[in-house]
Protein backbone atom coordinates (compact mmCIF):
# COMPACT_ATOMS: atom_id res chain seq x y z
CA UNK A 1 0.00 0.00 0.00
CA UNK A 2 2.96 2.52 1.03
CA UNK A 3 5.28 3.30 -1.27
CA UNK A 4 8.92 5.42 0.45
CA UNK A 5 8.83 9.10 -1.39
CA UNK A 6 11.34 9.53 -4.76
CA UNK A 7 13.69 11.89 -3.97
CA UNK A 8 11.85 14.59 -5.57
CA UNK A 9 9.35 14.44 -2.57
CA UNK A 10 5.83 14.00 -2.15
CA UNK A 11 3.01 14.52 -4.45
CA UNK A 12 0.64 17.32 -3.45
CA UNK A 13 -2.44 15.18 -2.71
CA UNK A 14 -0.01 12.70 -0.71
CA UNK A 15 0.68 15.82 1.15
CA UNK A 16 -2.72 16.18 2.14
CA UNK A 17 -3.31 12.70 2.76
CA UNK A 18 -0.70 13.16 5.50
CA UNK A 19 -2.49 16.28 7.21
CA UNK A 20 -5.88 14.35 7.35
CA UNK A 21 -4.48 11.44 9.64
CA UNK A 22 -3.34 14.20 12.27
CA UNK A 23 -7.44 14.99 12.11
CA UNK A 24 -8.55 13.69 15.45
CA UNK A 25 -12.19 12.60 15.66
CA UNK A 26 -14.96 15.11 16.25
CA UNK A 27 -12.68 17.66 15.53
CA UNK A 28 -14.75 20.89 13.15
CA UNK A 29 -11.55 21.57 10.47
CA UNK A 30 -12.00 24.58 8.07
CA UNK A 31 -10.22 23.94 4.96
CA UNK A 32 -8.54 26.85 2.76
CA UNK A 33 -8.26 27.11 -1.22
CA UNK A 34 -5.87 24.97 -2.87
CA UNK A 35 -3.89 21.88 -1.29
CA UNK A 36 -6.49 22.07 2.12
CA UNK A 37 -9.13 21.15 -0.05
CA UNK A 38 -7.40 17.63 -1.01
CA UNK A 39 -7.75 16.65 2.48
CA UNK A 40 -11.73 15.10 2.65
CA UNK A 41 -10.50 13.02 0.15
CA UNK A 42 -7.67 11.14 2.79
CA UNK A 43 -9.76 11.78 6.59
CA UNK A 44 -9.74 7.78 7.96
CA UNK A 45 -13.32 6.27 7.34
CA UNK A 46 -13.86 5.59 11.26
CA UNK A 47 -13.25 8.93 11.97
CA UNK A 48 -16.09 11.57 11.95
CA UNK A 49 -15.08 14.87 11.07
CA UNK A 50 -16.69 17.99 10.20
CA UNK A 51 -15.47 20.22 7.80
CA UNK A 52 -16.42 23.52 7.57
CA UNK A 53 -16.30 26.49 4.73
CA UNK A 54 -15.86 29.77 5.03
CA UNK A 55 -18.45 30.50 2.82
CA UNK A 56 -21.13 29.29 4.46
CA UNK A 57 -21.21 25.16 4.87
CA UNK A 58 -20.88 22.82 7.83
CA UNK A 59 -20.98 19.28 7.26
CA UNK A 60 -19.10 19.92 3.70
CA UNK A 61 -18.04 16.22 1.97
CA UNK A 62 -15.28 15.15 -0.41
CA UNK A 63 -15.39 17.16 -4.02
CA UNK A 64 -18.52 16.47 -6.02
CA UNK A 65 -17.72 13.92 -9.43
CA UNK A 66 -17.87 14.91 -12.48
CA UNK A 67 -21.37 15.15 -13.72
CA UNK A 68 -23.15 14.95 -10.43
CA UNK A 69 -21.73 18.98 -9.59
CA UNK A 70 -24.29 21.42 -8.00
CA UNK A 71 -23.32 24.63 -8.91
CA UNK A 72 -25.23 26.25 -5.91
CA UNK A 73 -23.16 23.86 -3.58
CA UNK A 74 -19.49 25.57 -4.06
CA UNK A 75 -16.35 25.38 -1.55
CA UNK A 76 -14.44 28.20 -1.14
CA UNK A 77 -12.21 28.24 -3.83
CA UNK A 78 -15.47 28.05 -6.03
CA UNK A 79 -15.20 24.35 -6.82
CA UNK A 80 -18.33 21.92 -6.42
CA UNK A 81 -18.39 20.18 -3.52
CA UNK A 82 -21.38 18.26 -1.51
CA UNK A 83 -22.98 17.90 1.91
CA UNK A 84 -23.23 15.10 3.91
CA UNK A 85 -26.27 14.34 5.67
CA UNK A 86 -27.37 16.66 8.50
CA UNK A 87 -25.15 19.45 7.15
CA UNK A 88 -26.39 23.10 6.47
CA UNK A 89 -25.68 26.04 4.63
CA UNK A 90 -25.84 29.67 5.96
CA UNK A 91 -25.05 33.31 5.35
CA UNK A 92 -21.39 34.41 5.70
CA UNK A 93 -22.02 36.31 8.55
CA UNK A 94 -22.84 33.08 10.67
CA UNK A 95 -20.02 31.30 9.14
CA UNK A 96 -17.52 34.08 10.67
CA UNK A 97 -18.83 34.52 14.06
CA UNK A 98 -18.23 30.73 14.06
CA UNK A 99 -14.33 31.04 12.77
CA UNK A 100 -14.07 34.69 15.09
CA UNK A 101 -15.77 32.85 18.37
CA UNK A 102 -13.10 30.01 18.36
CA UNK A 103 -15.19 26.94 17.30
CA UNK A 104 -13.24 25.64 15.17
CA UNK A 105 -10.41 23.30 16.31
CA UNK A 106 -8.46 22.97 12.93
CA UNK A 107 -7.95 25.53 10.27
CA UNK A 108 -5.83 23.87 6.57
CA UNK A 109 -3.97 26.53 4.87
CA UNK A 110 -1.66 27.35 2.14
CA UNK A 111 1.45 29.58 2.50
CA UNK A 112 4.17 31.56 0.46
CA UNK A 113 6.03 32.28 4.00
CA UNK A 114 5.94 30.72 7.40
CA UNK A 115 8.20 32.22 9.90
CA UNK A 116 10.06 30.11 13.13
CA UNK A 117 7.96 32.02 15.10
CA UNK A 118 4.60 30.54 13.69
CA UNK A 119 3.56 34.00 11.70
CA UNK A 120 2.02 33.06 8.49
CA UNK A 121 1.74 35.44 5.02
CA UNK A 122 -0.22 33.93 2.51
CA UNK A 123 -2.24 35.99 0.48
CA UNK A 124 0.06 38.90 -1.12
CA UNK A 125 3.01 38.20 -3.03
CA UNK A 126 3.91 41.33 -3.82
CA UNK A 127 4.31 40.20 -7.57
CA UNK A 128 2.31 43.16 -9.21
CA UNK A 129 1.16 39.42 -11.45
CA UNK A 130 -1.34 38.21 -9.26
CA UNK A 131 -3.83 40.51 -7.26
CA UNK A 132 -3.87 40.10 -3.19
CA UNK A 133 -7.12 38.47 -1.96
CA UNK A 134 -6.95 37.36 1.74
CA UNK A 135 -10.59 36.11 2.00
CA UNK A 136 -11.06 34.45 5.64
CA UNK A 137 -7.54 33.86 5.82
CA UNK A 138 -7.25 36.55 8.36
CA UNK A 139 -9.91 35.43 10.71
CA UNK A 140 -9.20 32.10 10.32
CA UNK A 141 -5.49 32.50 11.17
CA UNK A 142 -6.46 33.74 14.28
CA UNK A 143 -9.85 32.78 15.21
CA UNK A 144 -8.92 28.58 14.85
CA UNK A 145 -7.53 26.39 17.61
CA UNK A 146 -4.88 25.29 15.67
CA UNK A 147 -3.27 26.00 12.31
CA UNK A 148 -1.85 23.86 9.71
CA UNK A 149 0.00 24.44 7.00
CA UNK A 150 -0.32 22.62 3.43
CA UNK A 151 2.83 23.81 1.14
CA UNK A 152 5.53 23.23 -0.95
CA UNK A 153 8.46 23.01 1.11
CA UNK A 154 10.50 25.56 -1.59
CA UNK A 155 9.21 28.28 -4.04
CA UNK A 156 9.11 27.88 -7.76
CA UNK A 157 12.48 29.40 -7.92
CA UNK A 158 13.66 27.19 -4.96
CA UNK A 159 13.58 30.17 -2.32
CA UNK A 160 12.73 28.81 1.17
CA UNK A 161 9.07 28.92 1.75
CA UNK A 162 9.78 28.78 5.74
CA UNK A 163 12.17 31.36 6.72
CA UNK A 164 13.66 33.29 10.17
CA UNK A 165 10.88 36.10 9.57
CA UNK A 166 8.69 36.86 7.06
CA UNK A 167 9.44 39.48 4.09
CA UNK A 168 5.47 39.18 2.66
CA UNK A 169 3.02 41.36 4.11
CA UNK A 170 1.34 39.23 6.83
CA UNK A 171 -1.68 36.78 7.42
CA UNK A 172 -1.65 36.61 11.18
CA UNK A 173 0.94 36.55 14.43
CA UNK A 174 2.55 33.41 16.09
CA UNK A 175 -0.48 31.41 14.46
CA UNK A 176 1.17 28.50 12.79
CA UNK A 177 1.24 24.99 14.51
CA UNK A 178 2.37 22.49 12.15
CA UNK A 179 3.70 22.77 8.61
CA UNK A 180 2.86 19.66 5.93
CA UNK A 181 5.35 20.07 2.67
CA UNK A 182 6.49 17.83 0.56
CA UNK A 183 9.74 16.89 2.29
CA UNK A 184 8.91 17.06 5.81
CA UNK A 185 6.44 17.65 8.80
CA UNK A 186 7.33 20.73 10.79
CA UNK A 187 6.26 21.38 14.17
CA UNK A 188 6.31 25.04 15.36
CA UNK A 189 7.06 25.19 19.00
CA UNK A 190 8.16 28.00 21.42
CA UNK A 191 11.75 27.03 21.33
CA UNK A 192 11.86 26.13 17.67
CA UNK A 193 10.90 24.44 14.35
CA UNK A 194 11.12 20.73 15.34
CA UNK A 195 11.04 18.52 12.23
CA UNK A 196 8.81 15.17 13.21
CA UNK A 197 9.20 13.70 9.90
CA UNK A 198 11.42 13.85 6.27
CA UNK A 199 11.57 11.82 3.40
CA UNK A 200 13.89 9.14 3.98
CA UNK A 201 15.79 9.85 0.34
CA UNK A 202 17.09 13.31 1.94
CA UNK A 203 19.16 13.67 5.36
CA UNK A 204 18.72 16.55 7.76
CA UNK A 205 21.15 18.19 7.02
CA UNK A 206 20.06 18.65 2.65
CA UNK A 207 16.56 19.86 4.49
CA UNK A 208 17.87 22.02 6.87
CA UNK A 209 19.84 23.49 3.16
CA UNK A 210 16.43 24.24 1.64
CA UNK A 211 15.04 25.92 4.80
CA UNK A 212 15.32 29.51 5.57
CA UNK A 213 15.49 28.97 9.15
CA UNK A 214 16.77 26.52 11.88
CA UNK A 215 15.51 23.44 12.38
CA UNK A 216 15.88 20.93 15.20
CA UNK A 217 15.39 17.16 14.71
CA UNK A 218 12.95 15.42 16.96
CA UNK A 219 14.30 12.67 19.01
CA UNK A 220 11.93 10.23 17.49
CA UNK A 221 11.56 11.50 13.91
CA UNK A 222 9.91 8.82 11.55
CA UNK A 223 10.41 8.60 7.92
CA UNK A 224 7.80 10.35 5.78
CA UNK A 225 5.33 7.95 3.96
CA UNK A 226 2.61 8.25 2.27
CA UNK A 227 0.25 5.68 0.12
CA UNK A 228 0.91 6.17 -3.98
CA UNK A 229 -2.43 8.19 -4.98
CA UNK A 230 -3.38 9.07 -8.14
């Protein structure tokens, strides 16, 4: 079933297969656009989780197939999605003062920066190419439990995504928790980036190279694995 990662890394939907087994049960995740989304597809059958959008659905399910789409029934990056029984839709409004009241426990993100400290940008690059949207990100950033972080572990042009402090204008403070790329899991403590997990093709030292910042190896690190998916 597992297959050990080439040496390129993971694949972006193994990378959110490995942030939906660190889902606990009954835990209410909000999932942002891009690589987040991936995630109902990978969430262990025995586990019950409710995902959330912040446009207005609780009780979201995995992407809607092709030919079956409900274009009324959208996720927040606009793609169709469906809704497992006993969910709901709702205004925005309602779907804020749930992300700004602190009920939910687990917000998926994507990044161009984290810091060591946890602070996140991730919705202006500056570029002048692509124009700045932060949606929820904002609210969400601050208003989850806990934060995670779905990314490439380097830019296109192979700058360091996670870096001593950020240079992009800013998503939210000391709000990271744990960082999913494609060679590693990163968790952001108070005394440091502690890497849990890398590829077992690349030593610590070749991913401390492509990281902008210091990283400390856990005591128990593990290899990171993930099942071939197409």
């Amino acid at each position: 079933m597992t297959a050990g990662p080439q040496k390129k890394g993971m694949a972006r939907p193994q990378i959110a297969w490995r942030a939906a087994q660190d889902i606990p049960d009954g835990a209410i995740v909000n999932l942002g656009i891009g690589m987040p989304l991936g995630i109902p597809n990978y969430i262990p059958a025995e586990r019950e989780v409710i995902l959330h959008s912040e446009n207005g659905l609780l009780g979201m399910g995995p992407p809607a197939k092709e030919g079956e789409e409900d274009w009324e029934l959208v996720n927040a990056g606009t793609l169709a999605t469906t809704l497992l029984p006993g969910g709901s839709y709702f205004h925005h409004a309602d779907s804020f003062a749930m992300i700004r009241g602190g009920h939910i426990d687990i917000c998926a993100l994507g990044a161009f920066q984290i810091a060591a400290n946890g602070d996140l940008a991730n919705w202006n690059l500056g570029d002048g190419v692509r124009t700045p949207t932060v949606g929820g990100a904002m609210d969400l950033a601050v208003g989850a439990k806990r934060v995670f972080i779905l990314t490439d572990h380097n830019a296109r042009d192979g700058g360091a995504k996670i870096v001593e402090e950020c240079t992009l204008p800013l998503t939210g403070l000391t709000c990271v928790d744990r960082i999913y790329t494609d060679l590693a899991v990163i968790e952001v403590t108070a005394t440091g980036l502690v890497v849990l997990e890398h590829i077992e093709d690349m030593s610590f030292e070749e991913l401390q190279d492509k990281t902008g910042a210091e990283l400390q190896q856990s005591a128990d690190w593990k290899p990171l694995e993930a099942p071939d998916l197409d």
